[in-house]
N, C-alpha and C. Protein backbone atom coordinates (compact mmCIF):
# COMPACT_ATOMS: atom_id res chain seq x y z
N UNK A 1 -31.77 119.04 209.63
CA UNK A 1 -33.13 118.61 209.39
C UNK A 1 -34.02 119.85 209.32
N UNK A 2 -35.15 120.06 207.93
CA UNK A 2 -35.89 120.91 208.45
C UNK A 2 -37.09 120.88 208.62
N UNK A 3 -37.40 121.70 209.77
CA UNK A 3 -38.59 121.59 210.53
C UNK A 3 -40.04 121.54 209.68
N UNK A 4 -39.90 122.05 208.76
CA UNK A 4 -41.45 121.88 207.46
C UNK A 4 -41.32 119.86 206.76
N UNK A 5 -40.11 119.90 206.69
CA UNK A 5 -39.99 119.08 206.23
C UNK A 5 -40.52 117.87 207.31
N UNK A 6 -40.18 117.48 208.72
CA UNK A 6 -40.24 116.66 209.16
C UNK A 6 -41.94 116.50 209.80
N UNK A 7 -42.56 118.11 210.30
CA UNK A 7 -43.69 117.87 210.34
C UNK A 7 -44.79 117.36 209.41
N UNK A 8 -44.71 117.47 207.84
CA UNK A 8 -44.89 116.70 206.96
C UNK A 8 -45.02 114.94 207.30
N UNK A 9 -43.94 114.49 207.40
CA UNK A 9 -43.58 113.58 207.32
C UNK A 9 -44.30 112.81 208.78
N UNK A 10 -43.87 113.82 209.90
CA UNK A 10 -44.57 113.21 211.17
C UNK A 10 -46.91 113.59 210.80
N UNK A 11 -47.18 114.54 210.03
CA UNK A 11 -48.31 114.15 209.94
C UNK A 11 -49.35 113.02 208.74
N UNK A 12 -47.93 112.31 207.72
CA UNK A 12 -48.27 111.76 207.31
C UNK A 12 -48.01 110.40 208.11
N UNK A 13 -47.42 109.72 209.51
CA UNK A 13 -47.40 109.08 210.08
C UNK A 13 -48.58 108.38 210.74
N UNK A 14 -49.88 109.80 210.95
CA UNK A 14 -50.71 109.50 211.66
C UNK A 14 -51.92 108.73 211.08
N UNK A 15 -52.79 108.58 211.89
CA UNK A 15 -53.49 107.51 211.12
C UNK A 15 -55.17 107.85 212.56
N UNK A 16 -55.72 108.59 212.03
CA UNK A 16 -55.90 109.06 210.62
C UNK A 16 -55.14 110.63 210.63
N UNK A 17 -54.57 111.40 209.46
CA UNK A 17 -53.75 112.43 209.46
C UNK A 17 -54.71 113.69 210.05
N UNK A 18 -54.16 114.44 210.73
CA UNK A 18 -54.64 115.84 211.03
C UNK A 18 -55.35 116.44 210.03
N UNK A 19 -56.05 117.23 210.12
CA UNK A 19 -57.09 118.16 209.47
C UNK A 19 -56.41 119.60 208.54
N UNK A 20 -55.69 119.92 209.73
CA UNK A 20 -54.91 121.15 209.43
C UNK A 20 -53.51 120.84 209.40
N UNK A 21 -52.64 121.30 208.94
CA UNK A 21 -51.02 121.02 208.85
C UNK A 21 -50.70 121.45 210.25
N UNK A 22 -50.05 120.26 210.87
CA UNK A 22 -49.15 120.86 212.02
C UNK A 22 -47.94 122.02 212.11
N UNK A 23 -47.89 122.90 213.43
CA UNK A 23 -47.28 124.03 212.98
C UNK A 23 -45.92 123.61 214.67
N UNK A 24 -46.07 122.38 215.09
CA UNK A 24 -45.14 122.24 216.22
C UNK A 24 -45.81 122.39 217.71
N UNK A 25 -46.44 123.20 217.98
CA UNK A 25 -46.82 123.77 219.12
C UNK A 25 -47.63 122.77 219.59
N UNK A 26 -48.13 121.62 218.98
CA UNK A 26 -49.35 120.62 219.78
C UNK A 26 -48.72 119.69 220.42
N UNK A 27 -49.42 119.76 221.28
CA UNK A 27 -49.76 117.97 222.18
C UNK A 27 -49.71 117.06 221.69
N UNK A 28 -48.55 116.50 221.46
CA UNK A 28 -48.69 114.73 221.31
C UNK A 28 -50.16 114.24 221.80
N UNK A 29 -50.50 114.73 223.05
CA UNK A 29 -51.78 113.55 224.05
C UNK A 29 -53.48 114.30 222.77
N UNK A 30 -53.25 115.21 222.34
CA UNK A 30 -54.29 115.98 221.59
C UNK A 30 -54.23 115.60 220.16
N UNK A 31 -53.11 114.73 219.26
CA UNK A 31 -52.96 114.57 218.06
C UNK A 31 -54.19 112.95 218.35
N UNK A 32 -55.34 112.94 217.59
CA UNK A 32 -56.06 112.07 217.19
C UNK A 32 -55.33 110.18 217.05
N UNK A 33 -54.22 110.83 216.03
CA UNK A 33 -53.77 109.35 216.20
C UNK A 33 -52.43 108.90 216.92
N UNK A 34 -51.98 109.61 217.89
CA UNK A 34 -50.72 109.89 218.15
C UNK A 34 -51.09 108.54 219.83
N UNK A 35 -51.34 107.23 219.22
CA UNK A 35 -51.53 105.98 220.30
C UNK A 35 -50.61 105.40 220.06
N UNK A 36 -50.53 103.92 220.43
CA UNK A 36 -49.44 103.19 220.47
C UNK A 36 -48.87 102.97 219.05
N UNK A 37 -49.99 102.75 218.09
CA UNK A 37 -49.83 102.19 216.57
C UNK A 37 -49.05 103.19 215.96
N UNK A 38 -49.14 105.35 216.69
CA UNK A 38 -48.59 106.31 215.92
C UNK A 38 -47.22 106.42 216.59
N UNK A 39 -47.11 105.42 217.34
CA UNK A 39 -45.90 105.65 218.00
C UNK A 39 -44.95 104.86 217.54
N UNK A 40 -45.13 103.95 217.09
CA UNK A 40 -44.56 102.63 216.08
C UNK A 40 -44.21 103.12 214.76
N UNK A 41 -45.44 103.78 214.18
CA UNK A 41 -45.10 104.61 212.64
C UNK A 41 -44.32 105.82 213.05
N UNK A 42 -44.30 106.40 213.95
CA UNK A 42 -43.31 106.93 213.74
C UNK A 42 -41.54 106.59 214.00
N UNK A 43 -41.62 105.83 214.83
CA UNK A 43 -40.17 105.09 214.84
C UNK A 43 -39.52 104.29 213.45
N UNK A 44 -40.71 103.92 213.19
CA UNK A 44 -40.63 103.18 211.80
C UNK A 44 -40.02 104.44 210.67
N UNK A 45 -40.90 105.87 210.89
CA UNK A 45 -40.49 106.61 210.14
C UNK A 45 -39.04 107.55 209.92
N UNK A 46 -38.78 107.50 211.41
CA UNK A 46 -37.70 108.21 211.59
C UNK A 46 -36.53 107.07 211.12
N UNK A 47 -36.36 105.75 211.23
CA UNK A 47 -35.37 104.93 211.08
C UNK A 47 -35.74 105.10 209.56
N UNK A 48 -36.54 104.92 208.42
CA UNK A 48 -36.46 104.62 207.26
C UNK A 48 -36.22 106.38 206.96
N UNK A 49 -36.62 107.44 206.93
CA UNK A 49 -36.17 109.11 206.53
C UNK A 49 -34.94 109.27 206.99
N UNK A 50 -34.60 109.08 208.32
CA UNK A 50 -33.01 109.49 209.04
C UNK A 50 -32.17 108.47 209.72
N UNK A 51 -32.43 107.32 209.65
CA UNK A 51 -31.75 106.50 210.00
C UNK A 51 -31.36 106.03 211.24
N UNK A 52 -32.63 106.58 211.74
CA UNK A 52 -32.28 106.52 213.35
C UNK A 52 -32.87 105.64 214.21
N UNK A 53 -32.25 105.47 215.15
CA UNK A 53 -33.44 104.27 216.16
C UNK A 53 -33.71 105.43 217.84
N UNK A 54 -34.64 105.70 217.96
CA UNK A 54 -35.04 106.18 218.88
C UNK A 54 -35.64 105.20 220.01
N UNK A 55 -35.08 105.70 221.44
CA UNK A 55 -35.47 105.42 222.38
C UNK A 55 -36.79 105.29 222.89
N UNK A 56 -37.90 104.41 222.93
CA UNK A 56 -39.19 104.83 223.75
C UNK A 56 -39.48 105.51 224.57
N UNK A 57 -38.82 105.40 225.61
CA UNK A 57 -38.82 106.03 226.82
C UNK A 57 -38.74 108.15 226.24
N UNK A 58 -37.74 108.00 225.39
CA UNK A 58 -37.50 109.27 225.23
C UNK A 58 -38.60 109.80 223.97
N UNK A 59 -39.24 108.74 223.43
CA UNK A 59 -40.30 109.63 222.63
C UNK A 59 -41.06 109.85 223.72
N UNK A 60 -41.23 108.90 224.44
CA UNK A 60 -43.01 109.14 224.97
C UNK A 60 -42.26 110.47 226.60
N UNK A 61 -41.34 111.39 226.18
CA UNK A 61 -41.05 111.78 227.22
C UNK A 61 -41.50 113.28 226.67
N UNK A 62 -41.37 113.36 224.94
CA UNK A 62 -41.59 114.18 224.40
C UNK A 62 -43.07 114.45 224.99
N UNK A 63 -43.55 115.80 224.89
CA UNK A 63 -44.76 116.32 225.31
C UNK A 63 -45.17 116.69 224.07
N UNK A 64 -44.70 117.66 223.28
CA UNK A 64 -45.35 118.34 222.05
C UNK A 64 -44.54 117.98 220.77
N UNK A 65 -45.10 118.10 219.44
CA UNK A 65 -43.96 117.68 217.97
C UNK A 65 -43.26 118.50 217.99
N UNK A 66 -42.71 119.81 218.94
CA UNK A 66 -41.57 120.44 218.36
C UNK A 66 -40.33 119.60 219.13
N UNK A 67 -41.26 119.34 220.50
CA UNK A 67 -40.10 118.52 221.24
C UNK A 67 -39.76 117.05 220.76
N UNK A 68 -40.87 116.39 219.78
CA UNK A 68 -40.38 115.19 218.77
C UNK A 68 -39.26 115.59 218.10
N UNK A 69 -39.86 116.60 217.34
CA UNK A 69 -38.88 117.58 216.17
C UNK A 69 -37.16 117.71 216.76
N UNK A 70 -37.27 118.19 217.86
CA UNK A 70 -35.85 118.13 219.01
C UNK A 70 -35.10 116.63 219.05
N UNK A 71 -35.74 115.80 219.45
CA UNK A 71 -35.41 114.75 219.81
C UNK A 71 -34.50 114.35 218.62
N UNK A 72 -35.32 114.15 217.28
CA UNK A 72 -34.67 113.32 216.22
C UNK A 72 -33.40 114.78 215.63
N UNK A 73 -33.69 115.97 215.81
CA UNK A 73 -32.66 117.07 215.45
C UNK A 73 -31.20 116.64 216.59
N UNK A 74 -31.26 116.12 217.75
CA UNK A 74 -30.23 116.11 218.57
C UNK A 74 -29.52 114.48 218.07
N UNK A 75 -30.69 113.78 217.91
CA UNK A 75 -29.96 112.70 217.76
C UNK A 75 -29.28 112.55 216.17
N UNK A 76 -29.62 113.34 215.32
CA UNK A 76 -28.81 113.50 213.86
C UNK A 76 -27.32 113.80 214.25
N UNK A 77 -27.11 115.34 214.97
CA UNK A 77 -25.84 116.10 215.54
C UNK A 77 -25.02 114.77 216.52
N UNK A 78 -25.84 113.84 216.63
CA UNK A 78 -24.83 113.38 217.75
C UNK A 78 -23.96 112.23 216.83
């Protein structure tokens, strides 16, 4: 998976989208739309781009999008 590629994809999730292109290093709790509804689009997003079903517990354990970025990179390898 690459990392330009998926932050893309995770800032077209949001609602309403970031200002500036995400570069990884932010706060989930600091992304504008990153509430329950961005938490849904993104599960939604990761199952329809990679095919995956992610855990709740383990998104919302994530702190920042690189550690999103991690999450769906470990669960591809597995």
């Amino acid at each position: 998976m690459k990392k330009d590629s998926f932050l893309t994809l995770f800032e077209n999730t949001l609602s309403p989208p970031p200002e500036t292109p995400l570069c990884g290093r932010e706060l989930c709790s600091d992304l504008e739309g990153w509430d329950s509804m961005g938490v849904l689009s993104f599960i939604a997003m990761v199952n329809r781009e990679y095919g995956l079903t992610l855990e709740v517990e383990k998104i919302y354990a994530c702190k920042s999008v690189d550690e999103l970025a991690a999450l769906v990179a470990d669960q591809l390898e597995s």
